[in-house]
PDB file of N, CA and C in Angstrom:
ATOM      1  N   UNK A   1      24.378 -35.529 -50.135  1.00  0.00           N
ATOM      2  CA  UNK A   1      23.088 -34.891 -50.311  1.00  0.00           C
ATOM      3  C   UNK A   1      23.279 -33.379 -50.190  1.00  0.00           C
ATOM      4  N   UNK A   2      22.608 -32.422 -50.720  1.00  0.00           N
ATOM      5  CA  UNK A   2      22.515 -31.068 -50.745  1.00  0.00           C
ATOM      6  C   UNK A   2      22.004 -30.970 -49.884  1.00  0.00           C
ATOM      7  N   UNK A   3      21.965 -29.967 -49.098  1.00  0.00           N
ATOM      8  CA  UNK A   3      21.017 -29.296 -47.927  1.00  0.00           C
ATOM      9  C   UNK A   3      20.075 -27.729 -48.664  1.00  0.00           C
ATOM     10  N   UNK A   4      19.217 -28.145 -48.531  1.00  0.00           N
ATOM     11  CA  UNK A   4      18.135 -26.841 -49.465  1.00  0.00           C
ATOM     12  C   UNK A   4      17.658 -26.509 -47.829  1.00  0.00           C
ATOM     13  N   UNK A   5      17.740 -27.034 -46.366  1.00  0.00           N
ATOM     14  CA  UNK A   5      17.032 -26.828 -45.602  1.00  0.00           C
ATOM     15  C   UNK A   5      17.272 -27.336 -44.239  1.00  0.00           C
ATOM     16  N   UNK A   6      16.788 -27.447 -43.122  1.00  0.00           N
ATOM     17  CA  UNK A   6      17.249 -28.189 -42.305  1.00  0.00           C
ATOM     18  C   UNK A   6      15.766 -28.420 -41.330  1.00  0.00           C
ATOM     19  N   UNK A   7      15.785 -29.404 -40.885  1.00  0.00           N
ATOM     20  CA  UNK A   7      14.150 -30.308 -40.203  1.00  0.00           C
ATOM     21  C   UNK A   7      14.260 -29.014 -39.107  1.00  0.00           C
ATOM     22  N   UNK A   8      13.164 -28.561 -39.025  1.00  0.00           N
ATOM     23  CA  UNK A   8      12.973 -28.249 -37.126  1.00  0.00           C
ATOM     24  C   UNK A   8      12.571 -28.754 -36.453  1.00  0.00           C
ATOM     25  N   UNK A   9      12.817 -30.134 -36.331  1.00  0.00           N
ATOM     26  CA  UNK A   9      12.548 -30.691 -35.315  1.00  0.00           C
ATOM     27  C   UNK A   9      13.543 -31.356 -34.721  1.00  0.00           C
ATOM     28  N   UNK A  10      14.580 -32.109 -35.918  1.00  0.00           N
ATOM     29  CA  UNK A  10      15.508 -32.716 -35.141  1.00  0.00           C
ATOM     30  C   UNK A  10      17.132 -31.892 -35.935  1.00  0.00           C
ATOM     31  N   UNK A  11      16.844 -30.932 -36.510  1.00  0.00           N
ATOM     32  CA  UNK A  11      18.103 -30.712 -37.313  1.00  0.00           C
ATOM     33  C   UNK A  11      19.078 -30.866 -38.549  1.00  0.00           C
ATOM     34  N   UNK A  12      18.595 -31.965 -38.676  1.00  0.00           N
ATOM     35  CA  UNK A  12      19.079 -32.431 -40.292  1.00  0.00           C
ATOM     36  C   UNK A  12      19.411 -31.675 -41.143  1.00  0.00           C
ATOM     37  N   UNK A  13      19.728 -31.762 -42.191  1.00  0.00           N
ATOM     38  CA  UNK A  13      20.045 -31.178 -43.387  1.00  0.00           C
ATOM     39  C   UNK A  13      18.728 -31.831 -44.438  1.00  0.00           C
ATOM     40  N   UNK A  14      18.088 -31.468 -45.038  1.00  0.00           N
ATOM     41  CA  UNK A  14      17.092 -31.396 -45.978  1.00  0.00           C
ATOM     42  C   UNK A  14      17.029 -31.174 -47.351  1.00  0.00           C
ATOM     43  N   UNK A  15      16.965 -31.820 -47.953  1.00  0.00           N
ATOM     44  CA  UNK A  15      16.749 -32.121 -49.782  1.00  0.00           C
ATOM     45  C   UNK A  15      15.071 -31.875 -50.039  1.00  0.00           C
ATOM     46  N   UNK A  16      14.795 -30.347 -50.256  1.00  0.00           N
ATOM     47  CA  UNK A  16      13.568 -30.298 -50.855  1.00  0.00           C
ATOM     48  C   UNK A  16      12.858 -31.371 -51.596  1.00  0.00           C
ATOM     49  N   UNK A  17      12.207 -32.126 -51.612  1.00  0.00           N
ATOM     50  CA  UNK A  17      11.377 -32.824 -53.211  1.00  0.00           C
ATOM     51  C   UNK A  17      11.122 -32.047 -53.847  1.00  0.00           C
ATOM     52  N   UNK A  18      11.345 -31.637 -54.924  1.00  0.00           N
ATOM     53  CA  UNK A  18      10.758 -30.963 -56.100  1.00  0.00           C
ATOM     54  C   UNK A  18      10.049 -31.587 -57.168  1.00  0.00           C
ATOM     55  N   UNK A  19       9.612 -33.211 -56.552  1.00  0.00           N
ATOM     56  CA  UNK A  19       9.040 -34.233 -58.294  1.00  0.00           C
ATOM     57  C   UNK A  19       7.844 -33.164 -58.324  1.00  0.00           C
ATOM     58  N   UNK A  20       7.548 -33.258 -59.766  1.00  0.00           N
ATOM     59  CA  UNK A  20       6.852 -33.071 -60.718  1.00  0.00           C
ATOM     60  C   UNK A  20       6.687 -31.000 -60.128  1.00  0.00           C
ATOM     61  N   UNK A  21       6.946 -30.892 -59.954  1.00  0.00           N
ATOM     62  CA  UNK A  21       7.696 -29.202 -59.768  1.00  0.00           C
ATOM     63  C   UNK A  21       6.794 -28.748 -58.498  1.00  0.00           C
ATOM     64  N   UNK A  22       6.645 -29.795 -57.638  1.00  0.00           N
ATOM     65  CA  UNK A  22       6.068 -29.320 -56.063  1.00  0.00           C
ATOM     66  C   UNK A  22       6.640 -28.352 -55.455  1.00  0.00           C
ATOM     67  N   UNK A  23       6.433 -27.707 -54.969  1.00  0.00           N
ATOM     68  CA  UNK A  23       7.246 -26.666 -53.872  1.00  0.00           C
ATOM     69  C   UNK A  23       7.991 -25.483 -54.312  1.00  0.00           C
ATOM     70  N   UNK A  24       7.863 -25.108 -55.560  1.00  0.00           N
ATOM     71  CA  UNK A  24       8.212 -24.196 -56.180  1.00  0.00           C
ATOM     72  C   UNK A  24       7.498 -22.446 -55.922  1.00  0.00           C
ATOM     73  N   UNK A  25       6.358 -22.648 -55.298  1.00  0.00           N
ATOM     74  CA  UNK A  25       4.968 -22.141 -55.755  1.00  0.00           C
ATOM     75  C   UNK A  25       5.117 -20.800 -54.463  1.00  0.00           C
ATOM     76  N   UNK A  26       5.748 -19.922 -54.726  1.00  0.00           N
ATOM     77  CA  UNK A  26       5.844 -18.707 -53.280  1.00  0.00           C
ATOM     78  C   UNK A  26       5.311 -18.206 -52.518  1.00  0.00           C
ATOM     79  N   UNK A  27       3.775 -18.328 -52.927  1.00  0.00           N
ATOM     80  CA  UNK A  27       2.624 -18.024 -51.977  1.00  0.00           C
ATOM     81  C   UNK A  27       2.068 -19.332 -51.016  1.00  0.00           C
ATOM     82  N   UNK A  28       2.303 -20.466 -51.638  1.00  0.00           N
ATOM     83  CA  UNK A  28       2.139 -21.524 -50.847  1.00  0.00           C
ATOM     84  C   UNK A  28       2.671 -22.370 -49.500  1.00  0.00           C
ATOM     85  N   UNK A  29       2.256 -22.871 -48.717  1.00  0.00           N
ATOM     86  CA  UNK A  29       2.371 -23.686 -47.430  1.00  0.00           C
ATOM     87  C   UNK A  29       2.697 -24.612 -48.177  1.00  0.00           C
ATOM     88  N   UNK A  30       4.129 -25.170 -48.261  1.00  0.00           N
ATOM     89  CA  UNK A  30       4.571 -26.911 -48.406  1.00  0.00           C
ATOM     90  C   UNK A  30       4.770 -27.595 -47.337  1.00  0.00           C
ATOM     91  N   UNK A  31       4.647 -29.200 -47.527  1.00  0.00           N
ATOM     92  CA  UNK A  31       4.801 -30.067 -46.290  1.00  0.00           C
ATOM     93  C   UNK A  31       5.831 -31.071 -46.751  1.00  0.00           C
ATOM     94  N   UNK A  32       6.448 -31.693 -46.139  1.00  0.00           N
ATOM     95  CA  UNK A  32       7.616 -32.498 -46.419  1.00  0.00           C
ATOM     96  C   UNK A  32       7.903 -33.216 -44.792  1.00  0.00           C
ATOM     97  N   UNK A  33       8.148 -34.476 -45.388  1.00  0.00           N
ATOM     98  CA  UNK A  33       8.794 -35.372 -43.726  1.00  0.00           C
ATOM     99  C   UNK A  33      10.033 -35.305 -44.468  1.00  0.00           C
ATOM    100  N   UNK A  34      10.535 -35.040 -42.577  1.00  0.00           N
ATOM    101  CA  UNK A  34      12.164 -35.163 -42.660  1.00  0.00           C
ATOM    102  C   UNK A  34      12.550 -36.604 -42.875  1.00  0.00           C
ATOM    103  N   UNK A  35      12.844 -37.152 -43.597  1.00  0.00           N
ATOM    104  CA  UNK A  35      14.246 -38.690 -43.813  1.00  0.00           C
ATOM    105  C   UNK A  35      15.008 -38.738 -42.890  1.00  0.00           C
ATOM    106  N   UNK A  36      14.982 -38.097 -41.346  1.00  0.00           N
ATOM    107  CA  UNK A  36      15.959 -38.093 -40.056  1.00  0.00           C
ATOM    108  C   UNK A  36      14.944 -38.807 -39.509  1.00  0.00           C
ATOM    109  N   UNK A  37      13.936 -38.092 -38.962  1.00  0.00           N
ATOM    110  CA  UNK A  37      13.335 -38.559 -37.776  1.00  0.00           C
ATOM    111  C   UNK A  37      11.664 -38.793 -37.793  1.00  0.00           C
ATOM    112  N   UNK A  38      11.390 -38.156 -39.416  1.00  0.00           N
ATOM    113  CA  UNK A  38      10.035 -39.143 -39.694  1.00  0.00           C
ATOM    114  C   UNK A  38       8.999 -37.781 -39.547  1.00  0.00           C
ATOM    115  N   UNK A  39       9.553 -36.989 -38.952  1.00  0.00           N
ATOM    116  CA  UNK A  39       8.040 -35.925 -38.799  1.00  0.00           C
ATOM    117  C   UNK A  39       8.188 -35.178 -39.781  1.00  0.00           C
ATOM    118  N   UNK A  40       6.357 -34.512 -40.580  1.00  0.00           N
ATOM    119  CA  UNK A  40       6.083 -33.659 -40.838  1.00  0.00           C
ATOM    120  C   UNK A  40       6.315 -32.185 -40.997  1.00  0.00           C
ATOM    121  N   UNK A  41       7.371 -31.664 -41.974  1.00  0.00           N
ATOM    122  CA  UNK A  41       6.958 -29.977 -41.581  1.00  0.00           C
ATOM    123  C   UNK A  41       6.819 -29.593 -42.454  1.00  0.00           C
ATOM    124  N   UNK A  42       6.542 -27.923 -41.957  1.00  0.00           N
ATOM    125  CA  UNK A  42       5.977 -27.061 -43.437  1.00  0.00           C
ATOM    126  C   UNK A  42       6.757 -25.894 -43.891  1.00  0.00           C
ATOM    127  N   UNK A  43       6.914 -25.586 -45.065  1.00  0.00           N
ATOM    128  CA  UNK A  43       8.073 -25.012 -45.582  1.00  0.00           C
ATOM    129  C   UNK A  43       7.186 -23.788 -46.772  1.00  0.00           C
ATOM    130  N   UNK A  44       8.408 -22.680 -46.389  1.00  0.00           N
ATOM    131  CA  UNK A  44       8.190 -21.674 -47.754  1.00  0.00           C
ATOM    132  C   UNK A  44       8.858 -21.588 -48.472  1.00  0.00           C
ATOM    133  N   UNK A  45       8.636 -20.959 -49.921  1.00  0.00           N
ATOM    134  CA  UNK A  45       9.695 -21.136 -51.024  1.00  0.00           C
ATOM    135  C   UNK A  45       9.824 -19.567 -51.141  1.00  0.00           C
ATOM    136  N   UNK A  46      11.212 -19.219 -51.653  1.00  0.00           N
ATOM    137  CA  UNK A  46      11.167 -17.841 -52.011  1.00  0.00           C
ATOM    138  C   UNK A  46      12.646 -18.487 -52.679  1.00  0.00           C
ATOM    139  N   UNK A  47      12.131 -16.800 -53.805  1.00  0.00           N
ATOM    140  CA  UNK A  47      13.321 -17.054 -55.182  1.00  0.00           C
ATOM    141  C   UNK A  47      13.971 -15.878 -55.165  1.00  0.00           C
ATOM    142  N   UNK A  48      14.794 -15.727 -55.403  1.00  0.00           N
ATOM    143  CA  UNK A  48      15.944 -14.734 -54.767  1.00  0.00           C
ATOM    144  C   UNK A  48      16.687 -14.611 -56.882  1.00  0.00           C
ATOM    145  N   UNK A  49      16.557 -12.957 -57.032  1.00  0.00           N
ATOM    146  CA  UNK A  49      17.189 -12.925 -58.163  1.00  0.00           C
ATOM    147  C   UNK A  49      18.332 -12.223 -58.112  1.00  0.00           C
ATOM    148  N   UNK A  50      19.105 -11.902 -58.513  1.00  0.00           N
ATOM    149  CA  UNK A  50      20.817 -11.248 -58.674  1.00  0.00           C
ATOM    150  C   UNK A  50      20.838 -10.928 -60.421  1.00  0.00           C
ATOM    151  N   UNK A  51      20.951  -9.646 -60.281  1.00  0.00           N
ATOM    152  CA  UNK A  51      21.445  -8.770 -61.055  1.00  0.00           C
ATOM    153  C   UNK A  51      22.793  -8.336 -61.078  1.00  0.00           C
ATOM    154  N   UNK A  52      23.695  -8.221 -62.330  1.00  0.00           N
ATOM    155  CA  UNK A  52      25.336  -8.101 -62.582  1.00  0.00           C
ATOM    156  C   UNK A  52      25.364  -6.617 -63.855  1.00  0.00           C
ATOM    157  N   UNK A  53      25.782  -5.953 -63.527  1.00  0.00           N
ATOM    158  CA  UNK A  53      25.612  -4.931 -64.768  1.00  0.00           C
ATOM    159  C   UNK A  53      27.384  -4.876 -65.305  1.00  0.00           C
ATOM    160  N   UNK A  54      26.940  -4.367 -66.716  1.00  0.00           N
ATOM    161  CA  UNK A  54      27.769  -4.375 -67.157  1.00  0.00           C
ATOM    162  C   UNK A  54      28.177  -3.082 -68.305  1.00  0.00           C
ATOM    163  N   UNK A  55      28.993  -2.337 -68.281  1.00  0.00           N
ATOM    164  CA  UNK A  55      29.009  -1.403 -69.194  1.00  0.00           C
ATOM    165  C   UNK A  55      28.833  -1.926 -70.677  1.00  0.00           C
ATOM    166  N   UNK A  56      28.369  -1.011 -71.467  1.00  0.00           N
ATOM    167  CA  UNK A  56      27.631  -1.183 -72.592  1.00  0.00           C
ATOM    168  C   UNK A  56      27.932  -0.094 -73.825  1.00  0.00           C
ATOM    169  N   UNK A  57      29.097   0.543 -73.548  1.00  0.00           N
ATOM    170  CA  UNK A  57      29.605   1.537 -74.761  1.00  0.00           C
ATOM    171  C   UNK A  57      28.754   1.497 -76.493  1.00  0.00           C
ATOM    172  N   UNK A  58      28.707   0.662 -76.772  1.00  0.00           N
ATOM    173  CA  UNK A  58      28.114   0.437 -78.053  1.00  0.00           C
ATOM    174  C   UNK A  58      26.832   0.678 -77.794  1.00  0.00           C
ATOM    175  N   UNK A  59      26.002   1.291 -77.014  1.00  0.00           N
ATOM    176  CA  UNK A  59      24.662   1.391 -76.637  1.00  0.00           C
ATOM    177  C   UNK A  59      24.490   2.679 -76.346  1.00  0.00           C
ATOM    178  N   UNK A  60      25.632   2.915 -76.144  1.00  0.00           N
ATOM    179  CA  UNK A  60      25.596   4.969 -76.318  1.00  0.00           C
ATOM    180  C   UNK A  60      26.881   5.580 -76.933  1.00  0.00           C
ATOM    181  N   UNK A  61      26.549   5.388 -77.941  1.00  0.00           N
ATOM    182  CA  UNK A  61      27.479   6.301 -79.061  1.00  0.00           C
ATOM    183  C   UNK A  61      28.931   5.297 -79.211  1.00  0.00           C
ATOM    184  N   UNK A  62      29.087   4.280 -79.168  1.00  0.00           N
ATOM    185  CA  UNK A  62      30.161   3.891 -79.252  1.00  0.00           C
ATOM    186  C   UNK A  62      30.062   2.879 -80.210  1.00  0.00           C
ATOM    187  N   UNK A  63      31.039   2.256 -80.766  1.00  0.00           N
ATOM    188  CA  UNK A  63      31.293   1.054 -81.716  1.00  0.00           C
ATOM    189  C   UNK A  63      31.138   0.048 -80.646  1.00  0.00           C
ATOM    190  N   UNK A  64      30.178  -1.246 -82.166  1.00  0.00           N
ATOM    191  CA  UNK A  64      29.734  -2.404 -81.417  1.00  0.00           C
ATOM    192  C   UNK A  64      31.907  -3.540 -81.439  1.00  0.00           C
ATOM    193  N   UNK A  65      31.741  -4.005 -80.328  1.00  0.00           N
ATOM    194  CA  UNK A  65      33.334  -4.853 -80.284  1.00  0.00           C
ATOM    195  C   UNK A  65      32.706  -6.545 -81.209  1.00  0.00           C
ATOM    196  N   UNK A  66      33.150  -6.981 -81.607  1.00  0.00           N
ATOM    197  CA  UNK A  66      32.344  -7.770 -82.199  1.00  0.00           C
ATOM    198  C   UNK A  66      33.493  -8.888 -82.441  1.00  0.00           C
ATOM    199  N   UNK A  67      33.142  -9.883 -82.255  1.00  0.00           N
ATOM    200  CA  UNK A  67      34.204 -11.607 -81.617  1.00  0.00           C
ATOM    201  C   UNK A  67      33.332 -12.456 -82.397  1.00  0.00           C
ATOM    202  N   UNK A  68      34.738 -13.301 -83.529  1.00  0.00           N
ATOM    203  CA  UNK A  68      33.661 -14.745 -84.086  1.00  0.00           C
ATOM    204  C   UNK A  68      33.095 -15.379 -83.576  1.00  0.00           C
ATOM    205  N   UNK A  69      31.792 -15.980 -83.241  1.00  0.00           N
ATOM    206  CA  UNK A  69      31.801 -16.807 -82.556  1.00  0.00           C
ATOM    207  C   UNK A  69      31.946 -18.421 -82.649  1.00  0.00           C
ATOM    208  N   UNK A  70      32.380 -19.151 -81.512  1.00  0.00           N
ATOM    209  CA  UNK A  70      33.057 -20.437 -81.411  1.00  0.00           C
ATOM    210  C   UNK A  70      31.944 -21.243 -81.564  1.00  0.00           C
ATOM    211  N   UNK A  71      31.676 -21.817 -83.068  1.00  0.00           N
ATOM    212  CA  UNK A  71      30.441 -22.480 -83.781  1.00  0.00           C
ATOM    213  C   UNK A  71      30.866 -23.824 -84.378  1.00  0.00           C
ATOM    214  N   UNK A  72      30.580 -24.866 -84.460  1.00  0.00           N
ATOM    215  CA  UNK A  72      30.232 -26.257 -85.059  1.00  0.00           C
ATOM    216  C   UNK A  72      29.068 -26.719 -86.041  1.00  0.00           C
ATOM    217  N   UNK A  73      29.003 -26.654 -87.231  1.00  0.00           N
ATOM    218  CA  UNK A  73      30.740 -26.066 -88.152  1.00  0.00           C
ATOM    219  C   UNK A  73      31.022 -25.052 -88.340  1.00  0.00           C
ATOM    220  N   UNK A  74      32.218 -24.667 -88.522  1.00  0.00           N
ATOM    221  CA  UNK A  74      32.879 -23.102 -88.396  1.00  0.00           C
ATOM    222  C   UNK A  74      32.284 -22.385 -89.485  1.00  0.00           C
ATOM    223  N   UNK A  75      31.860 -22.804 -90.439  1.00  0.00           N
ATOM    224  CA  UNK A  75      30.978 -22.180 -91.492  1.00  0.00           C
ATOM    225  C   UNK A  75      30.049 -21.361 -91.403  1.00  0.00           C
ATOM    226  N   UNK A  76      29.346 -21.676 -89.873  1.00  0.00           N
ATOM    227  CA  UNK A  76      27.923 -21.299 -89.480  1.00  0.00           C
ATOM    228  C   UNK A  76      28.213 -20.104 -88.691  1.00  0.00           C
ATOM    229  N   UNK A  77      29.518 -19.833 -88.201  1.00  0.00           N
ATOM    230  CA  UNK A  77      30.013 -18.766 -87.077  1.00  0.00           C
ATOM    231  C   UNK A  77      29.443 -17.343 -87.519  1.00  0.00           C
ATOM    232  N   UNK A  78      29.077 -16.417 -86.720  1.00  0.00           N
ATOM    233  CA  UNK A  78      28.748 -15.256 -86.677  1.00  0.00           C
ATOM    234  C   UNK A  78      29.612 -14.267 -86.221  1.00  0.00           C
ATOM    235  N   UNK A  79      29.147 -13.110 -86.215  1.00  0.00           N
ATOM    236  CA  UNK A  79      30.011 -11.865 -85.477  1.00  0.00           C
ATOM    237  C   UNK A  79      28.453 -11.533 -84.063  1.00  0.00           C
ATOM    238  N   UNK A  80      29.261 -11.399 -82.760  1.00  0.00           N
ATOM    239  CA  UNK A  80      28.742 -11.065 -81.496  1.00  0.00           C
ATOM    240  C   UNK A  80      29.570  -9.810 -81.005  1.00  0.00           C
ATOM    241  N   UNK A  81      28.430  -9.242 -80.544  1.00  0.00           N
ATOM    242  CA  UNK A  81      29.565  -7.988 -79.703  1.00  0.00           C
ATOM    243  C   UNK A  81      29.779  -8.494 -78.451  1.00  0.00           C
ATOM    244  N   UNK A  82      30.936  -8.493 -77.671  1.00  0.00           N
ATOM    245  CA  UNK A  82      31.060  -8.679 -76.595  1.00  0.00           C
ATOM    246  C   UNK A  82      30.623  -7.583 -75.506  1.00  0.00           C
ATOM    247  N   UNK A  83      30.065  -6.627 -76.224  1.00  0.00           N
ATOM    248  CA  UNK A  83      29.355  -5.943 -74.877  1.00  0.00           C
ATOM    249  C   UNK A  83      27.851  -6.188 -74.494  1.00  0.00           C
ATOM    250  N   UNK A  84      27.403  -6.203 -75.737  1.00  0.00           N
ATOM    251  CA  UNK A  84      25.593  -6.302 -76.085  1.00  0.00           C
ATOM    252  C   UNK A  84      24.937  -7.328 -76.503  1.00  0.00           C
ATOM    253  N   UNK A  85      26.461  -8.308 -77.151  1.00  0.00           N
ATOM    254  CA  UNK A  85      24.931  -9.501 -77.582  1.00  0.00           C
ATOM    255  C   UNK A  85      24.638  -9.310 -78.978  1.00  0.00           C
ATOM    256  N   UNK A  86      24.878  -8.239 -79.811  1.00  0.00           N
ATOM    257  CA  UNK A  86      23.977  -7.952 -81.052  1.00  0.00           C
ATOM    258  C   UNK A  86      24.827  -8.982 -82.044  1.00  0.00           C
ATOM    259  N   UNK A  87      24.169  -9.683 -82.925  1.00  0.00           N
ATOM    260  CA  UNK A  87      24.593 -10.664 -83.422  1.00  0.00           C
ATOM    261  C   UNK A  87      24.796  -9.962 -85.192  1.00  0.00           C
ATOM    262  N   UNK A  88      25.738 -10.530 -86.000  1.00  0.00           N
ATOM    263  CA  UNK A  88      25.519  -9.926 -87.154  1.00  0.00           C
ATOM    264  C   UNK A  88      25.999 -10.980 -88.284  1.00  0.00           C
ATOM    265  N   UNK A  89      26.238 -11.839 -89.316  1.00  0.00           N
ATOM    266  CA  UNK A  89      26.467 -12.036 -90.608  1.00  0.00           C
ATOM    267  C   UNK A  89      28.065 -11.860 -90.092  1.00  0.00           C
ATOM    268  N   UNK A  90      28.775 -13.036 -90.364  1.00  0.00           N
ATOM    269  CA  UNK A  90      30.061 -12.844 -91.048  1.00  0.00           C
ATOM    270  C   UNK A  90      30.395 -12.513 -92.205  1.00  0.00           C
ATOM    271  N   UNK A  91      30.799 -11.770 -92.381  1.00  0.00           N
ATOM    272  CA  UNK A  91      31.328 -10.880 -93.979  1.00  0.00           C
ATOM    273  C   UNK A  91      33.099 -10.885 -93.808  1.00  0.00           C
ATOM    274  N   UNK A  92      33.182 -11.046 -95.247  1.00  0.00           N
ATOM    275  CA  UNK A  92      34.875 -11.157 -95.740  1.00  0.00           C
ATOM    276  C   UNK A  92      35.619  -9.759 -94.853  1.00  0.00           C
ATOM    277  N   UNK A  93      34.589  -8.445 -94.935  1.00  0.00           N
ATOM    278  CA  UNK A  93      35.359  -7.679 -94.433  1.00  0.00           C
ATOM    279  C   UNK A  93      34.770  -6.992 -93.439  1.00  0.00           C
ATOM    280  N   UNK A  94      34.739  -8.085 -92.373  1.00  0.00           N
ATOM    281  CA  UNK A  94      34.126  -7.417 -90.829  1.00  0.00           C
ATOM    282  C   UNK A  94      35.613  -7.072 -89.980  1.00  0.00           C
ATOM    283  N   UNK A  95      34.644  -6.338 -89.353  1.00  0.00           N
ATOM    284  CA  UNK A  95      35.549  -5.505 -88.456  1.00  0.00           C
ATOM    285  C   UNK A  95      35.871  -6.407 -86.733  1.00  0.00           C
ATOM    286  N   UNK A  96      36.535  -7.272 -86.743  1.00  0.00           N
ATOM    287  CA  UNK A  96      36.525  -8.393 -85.144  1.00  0.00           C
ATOM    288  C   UNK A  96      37.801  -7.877 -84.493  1.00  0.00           C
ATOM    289  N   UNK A  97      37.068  -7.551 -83.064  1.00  0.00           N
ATOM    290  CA  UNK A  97      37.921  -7.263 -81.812  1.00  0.00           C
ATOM    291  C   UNK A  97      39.160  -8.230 -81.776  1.00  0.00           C
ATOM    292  N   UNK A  98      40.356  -7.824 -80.998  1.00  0.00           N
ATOM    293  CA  UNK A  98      40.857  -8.972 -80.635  1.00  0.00           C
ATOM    294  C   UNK A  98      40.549  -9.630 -78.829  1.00  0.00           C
ATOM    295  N   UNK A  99      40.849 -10.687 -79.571  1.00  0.00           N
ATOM    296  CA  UNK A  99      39.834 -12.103 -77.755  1.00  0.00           C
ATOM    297  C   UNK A  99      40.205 -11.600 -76.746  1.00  0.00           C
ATOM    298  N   UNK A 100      39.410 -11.216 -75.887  1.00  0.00           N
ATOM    299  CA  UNK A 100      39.678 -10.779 -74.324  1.00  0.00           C
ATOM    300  C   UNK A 100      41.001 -11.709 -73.753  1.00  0.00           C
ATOM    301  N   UNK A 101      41.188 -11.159 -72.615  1.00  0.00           N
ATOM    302  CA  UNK A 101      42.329 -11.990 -72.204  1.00  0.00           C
ATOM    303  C   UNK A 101      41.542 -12.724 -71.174  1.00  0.00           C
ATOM    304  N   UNK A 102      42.196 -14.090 -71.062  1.00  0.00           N
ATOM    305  CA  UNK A 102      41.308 -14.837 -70.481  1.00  0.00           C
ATOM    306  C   UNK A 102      41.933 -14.947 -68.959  1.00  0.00           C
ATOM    307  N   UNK A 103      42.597 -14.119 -68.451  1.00  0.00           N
ATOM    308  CA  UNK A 103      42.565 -13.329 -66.733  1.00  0.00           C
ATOM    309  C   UNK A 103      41.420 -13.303 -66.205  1.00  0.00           C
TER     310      UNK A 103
END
């Protein structure tokens, strides 16, 4: 079982319920019995986000790096920049990075 929590009453480790998307809600008082010892408690939710940055050369004055991408069927493959995302048309004479090293 995952532990999302632990009872205060007797200690346990705790598996939120989330059916039908209960307890999600950040301003709200949730209630849940512990599966240890049977009692009642009440719980808050909070969502925690993480941000990763990443340099972006092609977004200020630089050339977009641009990688086929790995498509089923290969027919359908595009050009992606690997810095930005910007997607473009495979053409006979595009300009593709060579593949990061996979370190």
């Amino acid at each position: 079982m995952s532990k999302d929590t632990q009872c205060p009453y007797c200690g346990a480790d705790v598996e939120i319920n989330h059916d039908a998307g209960y307890g999600y809600e950040e301003d709200d008082l949730h209630q849940q019995e512990c599966g240890e010892c049977g009692k009642t408690f009440t719980y808050t939710t909070a969502i925690h986000f993480s941000y990763y940055a990443y340099k972006a050369d092609c977004l200020n004055d630089g050339e977009h790096q641009y990688e086929k991408t790995k498509t089923t069927p290969p027919e359908y493959a595009r050009l992606r920049c690997k810095e930005c995302g910007h997607e473009k048309h495979l053409t006979a004479n595009a300009k593709i990075s060579p593949p990061r090293d996979a370190g």
